[in-house]
PDB file of N, CA and C in Angstrom:
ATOM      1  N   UNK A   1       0.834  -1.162   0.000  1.00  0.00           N
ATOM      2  CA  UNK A   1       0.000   0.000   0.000  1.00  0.00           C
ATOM      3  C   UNK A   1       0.891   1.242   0.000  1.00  0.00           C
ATOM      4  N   UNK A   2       1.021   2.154  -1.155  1.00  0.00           N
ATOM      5  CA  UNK A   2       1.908   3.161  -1.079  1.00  0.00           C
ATOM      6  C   UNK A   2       1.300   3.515   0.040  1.00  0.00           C
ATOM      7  N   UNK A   3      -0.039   4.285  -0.079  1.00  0.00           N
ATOM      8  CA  UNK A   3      -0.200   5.625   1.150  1.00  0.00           C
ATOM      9  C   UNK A   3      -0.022   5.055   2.546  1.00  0.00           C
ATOM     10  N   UNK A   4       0.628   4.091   2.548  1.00  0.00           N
ATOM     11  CA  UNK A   4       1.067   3.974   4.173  1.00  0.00           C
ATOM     12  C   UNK A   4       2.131   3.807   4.141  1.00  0.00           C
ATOM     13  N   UNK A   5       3.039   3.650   3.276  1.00  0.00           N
ATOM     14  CA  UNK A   5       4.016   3.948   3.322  1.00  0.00           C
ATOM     15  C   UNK A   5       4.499   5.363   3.329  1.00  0.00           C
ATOM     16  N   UNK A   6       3.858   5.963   2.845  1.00  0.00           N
ATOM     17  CA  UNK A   6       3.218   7.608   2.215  1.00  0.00           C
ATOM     18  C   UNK A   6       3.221   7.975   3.996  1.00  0.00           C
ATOM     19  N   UNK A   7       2.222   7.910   4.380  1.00  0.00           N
ATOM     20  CA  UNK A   7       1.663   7.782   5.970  1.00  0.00           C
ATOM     21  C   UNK A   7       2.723   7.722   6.842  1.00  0.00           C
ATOM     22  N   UNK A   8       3.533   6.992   6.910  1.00  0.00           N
ATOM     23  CA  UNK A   8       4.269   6.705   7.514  1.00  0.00           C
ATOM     24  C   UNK A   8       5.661   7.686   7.808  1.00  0.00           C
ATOM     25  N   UNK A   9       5.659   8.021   6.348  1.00  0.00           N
ATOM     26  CA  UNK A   9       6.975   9.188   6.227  1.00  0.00           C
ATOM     27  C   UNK A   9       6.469  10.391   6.944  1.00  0.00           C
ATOM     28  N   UNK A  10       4.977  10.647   6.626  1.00  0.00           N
ATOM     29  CA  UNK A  10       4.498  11.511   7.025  1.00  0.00           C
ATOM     30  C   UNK A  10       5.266  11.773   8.788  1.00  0.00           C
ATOM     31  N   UNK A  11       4.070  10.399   9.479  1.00  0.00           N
ATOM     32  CA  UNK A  11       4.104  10.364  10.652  1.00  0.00           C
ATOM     33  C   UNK A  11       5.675  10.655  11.534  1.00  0.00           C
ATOM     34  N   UNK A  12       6.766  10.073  10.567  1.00  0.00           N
ATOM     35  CA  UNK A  12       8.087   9.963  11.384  1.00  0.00           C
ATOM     36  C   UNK A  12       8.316  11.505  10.917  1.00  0.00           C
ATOM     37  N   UNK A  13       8.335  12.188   9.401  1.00  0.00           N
ATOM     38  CA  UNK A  13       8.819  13.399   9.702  1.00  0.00           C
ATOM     39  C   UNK A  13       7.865  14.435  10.902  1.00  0.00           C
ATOM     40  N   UNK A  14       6.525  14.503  11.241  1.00  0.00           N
ATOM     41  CA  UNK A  14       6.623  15.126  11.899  1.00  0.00           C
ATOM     42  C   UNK A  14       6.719  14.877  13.593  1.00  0.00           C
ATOM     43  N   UNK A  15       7.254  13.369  13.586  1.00  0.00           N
ATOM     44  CA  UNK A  15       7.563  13.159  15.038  1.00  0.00           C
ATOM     45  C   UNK A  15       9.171  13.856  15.042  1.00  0.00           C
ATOM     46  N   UNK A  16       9.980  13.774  14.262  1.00  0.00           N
ATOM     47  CA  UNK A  16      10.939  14.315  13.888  1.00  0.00           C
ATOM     48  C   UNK A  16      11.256  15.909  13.715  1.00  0.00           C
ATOM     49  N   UNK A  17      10.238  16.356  13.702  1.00  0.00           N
ATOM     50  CA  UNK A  17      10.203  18.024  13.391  1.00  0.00           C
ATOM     51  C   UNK A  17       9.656  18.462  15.471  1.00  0.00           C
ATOM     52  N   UNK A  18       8.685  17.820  15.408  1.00  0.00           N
ATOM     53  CA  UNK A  18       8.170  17.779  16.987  1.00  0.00           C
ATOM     54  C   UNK A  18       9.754  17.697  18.380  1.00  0.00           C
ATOM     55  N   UNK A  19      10.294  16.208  17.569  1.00  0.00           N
ATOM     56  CA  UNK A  19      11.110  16.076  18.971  1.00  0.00           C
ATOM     57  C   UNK A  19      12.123  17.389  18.503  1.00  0.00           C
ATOM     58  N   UNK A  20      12.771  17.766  17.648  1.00  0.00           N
ATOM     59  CA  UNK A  20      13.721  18.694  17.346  1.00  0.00           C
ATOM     60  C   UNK A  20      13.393  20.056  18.341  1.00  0.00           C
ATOM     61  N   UNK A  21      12.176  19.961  17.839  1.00  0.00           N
ATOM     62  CA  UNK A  21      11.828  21.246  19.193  1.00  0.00           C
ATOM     63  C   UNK A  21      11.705  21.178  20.546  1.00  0.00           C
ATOM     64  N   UNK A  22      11.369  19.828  20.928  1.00  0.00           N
ATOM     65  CA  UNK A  22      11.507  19.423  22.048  1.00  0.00           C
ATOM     66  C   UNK A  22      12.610  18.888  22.674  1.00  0.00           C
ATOM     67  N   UNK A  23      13.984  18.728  21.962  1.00  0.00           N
ATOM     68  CA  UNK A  23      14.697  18.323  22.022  1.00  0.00           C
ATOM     69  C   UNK A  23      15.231  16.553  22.535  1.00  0.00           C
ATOM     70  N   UNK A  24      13.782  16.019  22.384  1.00  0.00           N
ATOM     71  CA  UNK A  24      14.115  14.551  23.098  1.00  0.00           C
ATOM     72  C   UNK A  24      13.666  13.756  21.613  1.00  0.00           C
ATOM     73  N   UNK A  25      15.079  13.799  20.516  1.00  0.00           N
ATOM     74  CA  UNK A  25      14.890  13.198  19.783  1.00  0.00           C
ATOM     75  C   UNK A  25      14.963  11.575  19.418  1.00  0.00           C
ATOM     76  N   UNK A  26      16.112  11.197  20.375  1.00  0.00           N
ATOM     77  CA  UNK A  26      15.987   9.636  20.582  1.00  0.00           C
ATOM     78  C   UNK A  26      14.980   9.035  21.163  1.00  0.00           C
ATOM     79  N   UNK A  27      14.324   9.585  22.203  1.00  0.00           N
ATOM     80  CA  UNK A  27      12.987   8.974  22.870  1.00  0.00           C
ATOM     81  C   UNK A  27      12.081   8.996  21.479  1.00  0.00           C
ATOM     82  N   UNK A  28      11.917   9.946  21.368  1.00  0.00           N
ATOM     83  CA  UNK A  28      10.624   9.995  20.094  1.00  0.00           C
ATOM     84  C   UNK A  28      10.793   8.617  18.645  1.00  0.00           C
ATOM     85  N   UNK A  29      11.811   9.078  18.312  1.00  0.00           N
ATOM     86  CA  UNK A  29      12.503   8.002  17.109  1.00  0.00           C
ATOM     87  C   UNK A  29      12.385   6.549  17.835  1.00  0.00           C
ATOM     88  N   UNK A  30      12.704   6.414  18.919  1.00  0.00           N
ATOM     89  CA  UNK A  30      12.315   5.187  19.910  1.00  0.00           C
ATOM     90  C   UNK A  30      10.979   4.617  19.778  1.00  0.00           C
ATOM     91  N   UNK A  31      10.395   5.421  19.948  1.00  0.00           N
ATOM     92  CA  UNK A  31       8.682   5.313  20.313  1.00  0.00           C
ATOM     93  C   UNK A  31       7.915   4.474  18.726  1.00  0.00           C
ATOM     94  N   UNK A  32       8.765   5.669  17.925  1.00  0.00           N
ATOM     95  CA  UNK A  32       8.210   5.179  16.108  1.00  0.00           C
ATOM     96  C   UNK A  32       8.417   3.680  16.344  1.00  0.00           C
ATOM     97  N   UNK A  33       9.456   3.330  16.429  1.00  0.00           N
ATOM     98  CA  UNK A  33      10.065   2.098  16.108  1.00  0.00           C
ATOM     99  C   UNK A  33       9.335   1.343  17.068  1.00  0.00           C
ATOM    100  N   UNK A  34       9.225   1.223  18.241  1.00  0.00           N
ATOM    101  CA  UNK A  34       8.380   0.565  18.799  1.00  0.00           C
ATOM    102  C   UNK A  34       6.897   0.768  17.815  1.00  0.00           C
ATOM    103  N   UNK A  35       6.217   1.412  17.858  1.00  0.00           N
ATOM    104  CA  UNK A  35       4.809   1.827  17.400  1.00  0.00           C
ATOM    105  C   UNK A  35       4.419   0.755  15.991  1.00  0.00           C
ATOM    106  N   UNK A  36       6.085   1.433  14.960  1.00  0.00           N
ATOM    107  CA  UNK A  36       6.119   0.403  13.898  1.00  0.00           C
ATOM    108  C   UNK A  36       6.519  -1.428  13.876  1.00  0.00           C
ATOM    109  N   UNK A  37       7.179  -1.305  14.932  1.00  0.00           N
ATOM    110  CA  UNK A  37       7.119  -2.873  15.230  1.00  0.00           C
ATOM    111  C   UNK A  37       5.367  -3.472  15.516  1.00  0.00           C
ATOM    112  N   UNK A  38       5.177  -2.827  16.383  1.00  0.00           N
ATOM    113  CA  UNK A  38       4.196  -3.106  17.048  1.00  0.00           C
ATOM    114  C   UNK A  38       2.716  -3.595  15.869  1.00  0.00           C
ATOM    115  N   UNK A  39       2.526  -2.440  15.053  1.00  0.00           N
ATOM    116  CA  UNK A  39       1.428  -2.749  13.604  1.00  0.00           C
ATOM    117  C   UNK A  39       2.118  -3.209  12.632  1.00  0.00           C
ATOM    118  N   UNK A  40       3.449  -3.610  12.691  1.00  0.00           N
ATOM    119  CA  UNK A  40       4.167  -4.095  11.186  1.00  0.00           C
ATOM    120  C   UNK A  40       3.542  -5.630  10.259  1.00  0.00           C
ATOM    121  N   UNK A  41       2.532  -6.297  11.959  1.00  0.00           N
ATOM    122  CA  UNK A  41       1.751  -7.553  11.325  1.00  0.00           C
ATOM    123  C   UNK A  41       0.388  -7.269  10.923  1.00  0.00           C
ATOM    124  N   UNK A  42      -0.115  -5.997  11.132  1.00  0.00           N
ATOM    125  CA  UNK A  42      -1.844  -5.846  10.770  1.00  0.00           C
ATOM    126  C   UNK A  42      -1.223  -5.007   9.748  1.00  0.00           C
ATOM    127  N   UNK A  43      -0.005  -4.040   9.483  1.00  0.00           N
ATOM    128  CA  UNK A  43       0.275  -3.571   7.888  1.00  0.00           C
ATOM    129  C   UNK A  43       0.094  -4.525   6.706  1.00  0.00           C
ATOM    130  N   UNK A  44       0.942  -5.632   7.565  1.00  0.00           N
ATOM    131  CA  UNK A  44       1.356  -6.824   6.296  1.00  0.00           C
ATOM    132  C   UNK A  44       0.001  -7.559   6.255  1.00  0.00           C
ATOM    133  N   UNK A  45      -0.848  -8.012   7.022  1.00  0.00           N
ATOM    134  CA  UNK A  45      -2.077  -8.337   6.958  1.00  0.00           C
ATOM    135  C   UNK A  45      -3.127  -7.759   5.841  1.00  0.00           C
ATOM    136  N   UNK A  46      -3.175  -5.797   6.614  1.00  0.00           N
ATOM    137  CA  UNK A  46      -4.135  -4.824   5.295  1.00  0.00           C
ATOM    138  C   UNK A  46      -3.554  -4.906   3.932  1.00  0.00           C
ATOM    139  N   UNK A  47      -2.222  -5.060   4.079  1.00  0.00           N
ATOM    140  CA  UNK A  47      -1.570  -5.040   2.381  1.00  0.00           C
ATOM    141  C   UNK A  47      -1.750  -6.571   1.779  1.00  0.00           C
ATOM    142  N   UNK A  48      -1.897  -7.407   2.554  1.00  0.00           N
ATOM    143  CA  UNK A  48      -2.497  -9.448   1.716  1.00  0.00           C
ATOM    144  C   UNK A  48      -4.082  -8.864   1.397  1.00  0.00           C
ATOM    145  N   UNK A  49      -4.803  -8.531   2.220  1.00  0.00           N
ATOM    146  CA  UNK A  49      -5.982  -8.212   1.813  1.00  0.00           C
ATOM    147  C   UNK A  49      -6.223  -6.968   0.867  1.00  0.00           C
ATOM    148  N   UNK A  50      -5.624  -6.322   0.715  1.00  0.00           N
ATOM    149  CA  UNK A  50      -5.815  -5.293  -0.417  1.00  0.00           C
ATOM    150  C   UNK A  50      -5.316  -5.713  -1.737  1.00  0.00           C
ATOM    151  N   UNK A  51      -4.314  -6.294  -1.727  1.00  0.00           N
ATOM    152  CA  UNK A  51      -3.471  -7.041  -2.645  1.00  0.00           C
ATOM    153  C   UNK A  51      -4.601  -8.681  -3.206  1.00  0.00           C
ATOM    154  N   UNK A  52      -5.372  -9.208  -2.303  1.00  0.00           N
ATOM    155  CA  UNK A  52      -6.453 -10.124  -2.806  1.00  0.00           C
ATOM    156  C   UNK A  52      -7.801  -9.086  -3.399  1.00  0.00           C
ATOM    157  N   UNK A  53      -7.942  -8.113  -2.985  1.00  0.00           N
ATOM    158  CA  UNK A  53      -9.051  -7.225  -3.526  1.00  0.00           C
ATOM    159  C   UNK A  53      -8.736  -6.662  -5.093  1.00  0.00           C
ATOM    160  N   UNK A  54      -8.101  -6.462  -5.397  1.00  0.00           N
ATOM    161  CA  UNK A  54      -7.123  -5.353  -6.188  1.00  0.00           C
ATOM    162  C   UNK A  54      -7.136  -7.012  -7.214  1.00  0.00           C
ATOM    163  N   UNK A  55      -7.125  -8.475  -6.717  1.00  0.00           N
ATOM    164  CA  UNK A  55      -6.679  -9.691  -7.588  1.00  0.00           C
ATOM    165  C   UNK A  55      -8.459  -9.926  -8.089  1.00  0.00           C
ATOM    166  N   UNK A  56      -9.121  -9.881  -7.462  1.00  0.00           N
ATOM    167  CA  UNK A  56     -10.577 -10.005  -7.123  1.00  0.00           C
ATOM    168  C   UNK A  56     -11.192  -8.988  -8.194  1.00  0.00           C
ATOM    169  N   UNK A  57     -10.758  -7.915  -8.116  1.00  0.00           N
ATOM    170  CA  UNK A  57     -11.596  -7.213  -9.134  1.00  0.00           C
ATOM    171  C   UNK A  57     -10.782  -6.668 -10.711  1.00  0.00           C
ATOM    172  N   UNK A  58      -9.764  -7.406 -10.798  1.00  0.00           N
ATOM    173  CA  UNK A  58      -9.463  -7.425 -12.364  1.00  0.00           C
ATOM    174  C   UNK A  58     -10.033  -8.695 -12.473  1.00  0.00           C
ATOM    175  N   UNK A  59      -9.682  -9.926 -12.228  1.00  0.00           N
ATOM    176  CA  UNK A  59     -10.715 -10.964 -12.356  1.00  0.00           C
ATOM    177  C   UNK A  59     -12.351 -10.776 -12.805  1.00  0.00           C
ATOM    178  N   UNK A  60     -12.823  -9.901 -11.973  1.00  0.00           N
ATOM    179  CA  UNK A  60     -14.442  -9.924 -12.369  1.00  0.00           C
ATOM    180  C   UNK A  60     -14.182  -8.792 -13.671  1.00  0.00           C
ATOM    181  N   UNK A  61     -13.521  -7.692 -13.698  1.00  0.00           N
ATOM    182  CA  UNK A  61     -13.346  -6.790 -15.370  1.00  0.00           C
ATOM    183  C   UNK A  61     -13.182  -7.780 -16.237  1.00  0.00           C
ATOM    184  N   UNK A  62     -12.204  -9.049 -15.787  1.00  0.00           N
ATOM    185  CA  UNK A  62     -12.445  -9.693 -17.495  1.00  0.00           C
ATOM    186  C   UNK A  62     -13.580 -10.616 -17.320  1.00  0.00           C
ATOM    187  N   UNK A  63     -14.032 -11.134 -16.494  1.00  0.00           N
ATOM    188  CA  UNK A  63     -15.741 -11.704 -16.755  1.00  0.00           C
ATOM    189  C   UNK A  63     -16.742 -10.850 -17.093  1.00  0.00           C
ATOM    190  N   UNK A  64     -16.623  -9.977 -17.053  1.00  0.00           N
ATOM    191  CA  UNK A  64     -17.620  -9.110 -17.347  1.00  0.00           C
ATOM    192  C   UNK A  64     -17.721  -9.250 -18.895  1.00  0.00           C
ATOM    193  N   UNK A  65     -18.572  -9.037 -19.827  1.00  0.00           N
ATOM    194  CA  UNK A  65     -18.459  -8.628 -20.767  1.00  0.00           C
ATOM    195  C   UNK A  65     -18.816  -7.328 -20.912  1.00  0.00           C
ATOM    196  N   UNK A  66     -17.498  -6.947 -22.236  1.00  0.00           N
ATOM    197  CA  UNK A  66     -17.600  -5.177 -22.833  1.00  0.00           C
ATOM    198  C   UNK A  66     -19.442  -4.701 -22.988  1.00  0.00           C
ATOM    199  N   UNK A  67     -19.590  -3.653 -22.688  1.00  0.00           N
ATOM    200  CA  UNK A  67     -20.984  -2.752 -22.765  1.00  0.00           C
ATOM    201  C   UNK A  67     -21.381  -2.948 -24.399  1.00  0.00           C
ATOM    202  N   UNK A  68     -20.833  -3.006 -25.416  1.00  0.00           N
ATOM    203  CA  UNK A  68     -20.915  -3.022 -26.648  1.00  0.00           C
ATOM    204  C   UNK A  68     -20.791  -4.182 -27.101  1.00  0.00           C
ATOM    205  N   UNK A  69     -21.208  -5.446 -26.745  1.00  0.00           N
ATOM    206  CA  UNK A  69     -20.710  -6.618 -26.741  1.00  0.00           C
ATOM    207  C   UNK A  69     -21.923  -6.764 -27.459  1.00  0.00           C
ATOM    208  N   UNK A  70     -21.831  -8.043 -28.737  1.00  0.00           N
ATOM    209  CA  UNK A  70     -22.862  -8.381 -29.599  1.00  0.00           C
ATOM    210  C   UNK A  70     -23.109 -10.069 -29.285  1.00  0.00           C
ATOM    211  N   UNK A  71     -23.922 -10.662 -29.189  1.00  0.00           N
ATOM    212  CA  UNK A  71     -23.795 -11.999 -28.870  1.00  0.00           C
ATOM    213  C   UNK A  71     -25.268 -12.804 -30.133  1.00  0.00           C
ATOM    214  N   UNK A  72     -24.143 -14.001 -30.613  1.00  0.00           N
ATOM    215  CA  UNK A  72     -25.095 -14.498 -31.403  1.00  0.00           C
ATOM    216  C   UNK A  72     -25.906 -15.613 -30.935  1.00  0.00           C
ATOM    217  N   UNK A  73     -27.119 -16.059 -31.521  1.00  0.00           N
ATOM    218  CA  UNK A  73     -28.383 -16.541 -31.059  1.00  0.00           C
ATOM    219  C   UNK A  73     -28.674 -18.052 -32.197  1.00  0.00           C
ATOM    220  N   UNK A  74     -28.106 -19.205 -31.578  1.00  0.00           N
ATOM    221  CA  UNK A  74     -28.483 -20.057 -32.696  1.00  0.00           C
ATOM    222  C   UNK A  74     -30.048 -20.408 -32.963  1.00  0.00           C
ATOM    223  N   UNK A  75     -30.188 -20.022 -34.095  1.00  0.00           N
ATOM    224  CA  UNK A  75     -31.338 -20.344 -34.646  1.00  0.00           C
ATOM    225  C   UNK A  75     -32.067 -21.417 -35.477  1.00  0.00           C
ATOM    226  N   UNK A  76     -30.794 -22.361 -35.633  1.00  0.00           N
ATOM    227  CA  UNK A  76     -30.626 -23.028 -36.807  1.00  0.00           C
ATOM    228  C   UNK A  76     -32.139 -24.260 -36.590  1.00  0.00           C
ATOM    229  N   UNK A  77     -32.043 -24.660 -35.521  1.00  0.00           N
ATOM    230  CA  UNK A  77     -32.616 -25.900 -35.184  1.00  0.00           C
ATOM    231  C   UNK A  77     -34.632 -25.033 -35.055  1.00  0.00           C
ATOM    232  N   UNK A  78     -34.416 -23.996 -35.121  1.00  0.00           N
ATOM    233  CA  UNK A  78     -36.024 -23.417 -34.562  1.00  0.00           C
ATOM    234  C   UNK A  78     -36.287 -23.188 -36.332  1.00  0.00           C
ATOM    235  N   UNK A  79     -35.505 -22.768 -36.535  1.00  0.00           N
ATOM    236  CA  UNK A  79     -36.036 -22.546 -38.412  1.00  0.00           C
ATOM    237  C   UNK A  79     -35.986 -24.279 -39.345  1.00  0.00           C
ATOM    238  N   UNK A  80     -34.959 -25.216 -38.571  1.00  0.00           N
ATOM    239  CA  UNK A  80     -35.294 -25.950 -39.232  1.00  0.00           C
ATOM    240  C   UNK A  80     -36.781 -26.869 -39.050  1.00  0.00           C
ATOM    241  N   UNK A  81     -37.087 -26.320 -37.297  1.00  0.00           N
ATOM    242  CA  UNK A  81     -38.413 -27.022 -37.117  1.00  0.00           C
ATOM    243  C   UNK A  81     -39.775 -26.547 -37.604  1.00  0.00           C
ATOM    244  N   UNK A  82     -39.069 -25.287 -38.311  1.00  0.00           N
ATOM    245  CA  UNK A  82     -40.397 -24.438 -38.951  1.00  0.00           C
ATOM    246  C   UNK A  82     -40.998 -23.773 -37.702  1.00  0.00           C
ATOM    247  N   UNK A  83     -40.558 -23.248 -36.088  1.00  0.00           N
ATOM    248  CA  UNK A  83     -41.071 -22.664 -35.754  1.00  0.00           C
ATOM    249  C   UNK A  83     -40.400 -20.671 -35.834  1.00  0.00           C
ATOM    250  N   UNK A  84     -41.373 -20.492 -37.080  1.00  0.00           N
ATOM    251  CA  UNK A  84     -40.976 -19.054 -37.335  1.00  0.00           C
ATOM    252  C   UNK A  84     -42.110 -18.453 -37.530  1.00  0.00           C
ATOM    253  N   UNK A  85     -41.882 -17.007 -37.696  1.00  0.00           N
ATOM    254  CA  UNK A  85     -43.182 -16.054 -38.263  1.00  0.00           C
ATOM    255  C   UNK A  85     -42.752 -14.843 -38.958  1.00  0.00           C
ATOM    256  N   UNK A  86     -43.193 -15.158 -40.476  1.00  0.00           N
ATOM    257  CA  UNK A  86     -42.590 -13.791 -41.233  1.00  0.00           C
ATOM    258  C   UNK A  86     -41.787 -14.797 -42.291  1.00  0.00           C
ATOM    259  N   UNK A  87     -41.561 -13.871 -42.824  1.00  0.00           N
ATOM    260  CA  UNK A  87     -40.593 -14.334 -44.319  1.00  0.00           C
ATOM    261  C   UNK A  87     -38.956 -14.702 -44.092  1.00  0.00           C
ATOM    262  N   UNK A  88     -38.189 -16.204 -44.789  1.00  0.00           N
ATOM    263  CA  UNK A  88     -37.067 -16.700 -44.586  1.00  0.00           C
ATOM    264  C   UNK A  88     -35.842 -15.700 -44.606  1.00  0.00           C
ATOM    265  N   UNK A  89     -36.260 -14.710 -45.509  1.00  0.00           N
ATOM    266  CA  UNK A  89     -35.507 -12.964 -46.056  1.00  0.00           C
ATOM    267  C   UNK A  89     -35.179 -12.230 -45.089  1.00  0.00           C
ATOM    268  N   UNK A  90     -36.379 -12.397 -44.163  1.00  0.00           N
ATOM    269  CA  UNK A  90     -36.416 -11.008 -43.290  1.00  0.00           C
ATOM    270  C   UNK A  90     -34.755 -10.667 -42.833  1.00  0.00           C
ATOM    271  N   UNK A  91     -34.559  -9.546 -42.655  1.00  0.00           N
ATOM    272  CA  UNK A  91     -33.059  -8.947 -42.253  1.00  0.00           C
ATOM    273  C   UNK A  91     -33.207  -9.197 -40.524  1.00  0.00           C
ATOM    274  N   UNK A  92     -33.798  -9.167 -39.559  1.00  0.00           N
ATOM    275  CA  UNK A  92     -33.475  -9.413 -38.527  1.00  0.00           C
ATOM    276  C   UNK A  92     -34.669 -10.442 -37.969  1.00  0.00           C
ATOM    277  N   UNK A  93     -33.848 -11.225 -36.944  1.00  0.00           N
ATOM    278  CA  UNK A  93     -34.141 -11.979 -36.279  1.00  0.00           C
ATOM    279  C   UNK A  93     -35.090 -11.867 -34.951  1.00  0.00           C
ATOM    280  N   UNK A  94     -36.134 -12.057 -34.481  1.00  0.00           N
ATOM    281  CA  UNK A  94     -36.372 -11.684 -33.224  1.00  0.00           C
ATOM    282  C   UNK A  94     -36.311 -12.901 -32.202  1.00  0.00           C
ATOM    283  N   UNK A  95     -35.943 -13.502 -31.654  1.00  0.00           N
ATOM    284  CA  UNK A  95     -35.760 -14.650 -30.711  1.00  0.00           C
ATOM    285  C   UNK A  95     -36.838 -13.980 -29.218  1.00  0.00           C
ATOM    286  N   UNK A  96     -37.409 -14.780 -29.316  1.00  0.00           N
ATOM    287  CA  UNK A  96     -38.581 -14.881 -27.683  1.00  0.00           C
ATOM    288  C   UNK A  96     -38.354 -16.047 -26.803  1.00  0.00           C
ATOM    289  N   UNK A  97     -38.555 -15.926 -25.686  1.00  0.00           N
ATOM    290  CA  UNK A  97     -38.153 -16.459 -24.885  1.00  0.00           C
ATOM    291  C   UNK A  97     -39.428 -16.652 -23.785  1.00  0.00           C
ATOM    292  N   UNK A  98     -40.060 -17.701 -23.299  1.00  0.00           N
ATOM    293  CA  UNK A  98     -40.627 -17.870 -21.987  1.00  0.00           C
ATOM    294  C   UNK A  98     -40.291 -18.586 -21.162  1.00  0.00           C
ATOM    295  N   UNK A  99     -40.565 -18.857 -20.204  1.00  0.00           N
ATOM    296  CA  UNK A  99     -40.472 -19.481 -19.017  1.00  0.00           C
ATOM    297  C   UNK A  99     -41.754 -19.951 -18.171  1.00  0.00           C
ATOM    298  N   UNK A 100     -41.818 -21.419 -18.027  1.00  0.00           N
ATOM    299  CA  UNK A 100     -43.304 -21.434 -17.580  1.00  0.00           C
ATOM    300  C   UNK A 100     -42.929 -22.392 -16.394  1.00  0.00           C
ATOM    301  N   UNK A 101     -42.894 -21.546 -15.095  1.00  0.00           N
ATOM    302  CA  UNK A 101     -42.099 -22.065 -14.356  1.00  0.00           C
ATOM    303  C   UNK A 101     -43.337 -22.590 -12.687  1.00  0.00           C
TER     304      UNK A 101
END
């Protein structure tokens, strides 16, 4: 996850700008390091789970099909049973569908 790594620089420069003025810069730099030990297993944890999310949803972009996607309709076996209506010519197809459930 950059922004916690991002986060992080943040956090140490201004514990770093803080102790300078306070002059207790080893205690402070101490404290980080403890602090960062301390979440370094729920970091590595949020970054497996963001890293499975981030795997999770390019996966479903390529199941998806494109918005402009054309899909063909076999017809072959309904025209050969003669169930049609309208002329063999006609330019488009209409396919119906029920369900009698």
């Amino acid at each position: 996850m950059p922004y916690m790594k991002s986060l992080a620089s943040v956090l140490l420069a201004t514990a770093i700008f803080a102790a300078c003025s306070n002059g207790d810069l080893e205690g402070r730099v101490k404290k980080l390091e403890d602090q960062n030990k301390k979440y370094s297993d729920a970091l590595a944890f949020l970054q497996k789970v963001y890293d499975q999310q981030q795997t999770q949803q390019k996966q479903q972009a390529r199941e998806e099909p494109a918005p402009d996607a054309t899909f063909a309709v076999d017809v072959a076996p309904d025209l050969a049973g003669g169930q049609v209506e309208g002329p063999n010519t006609a330019c488009v197809t209409v396919v119906e569908a029920w369900d009698f459930a």
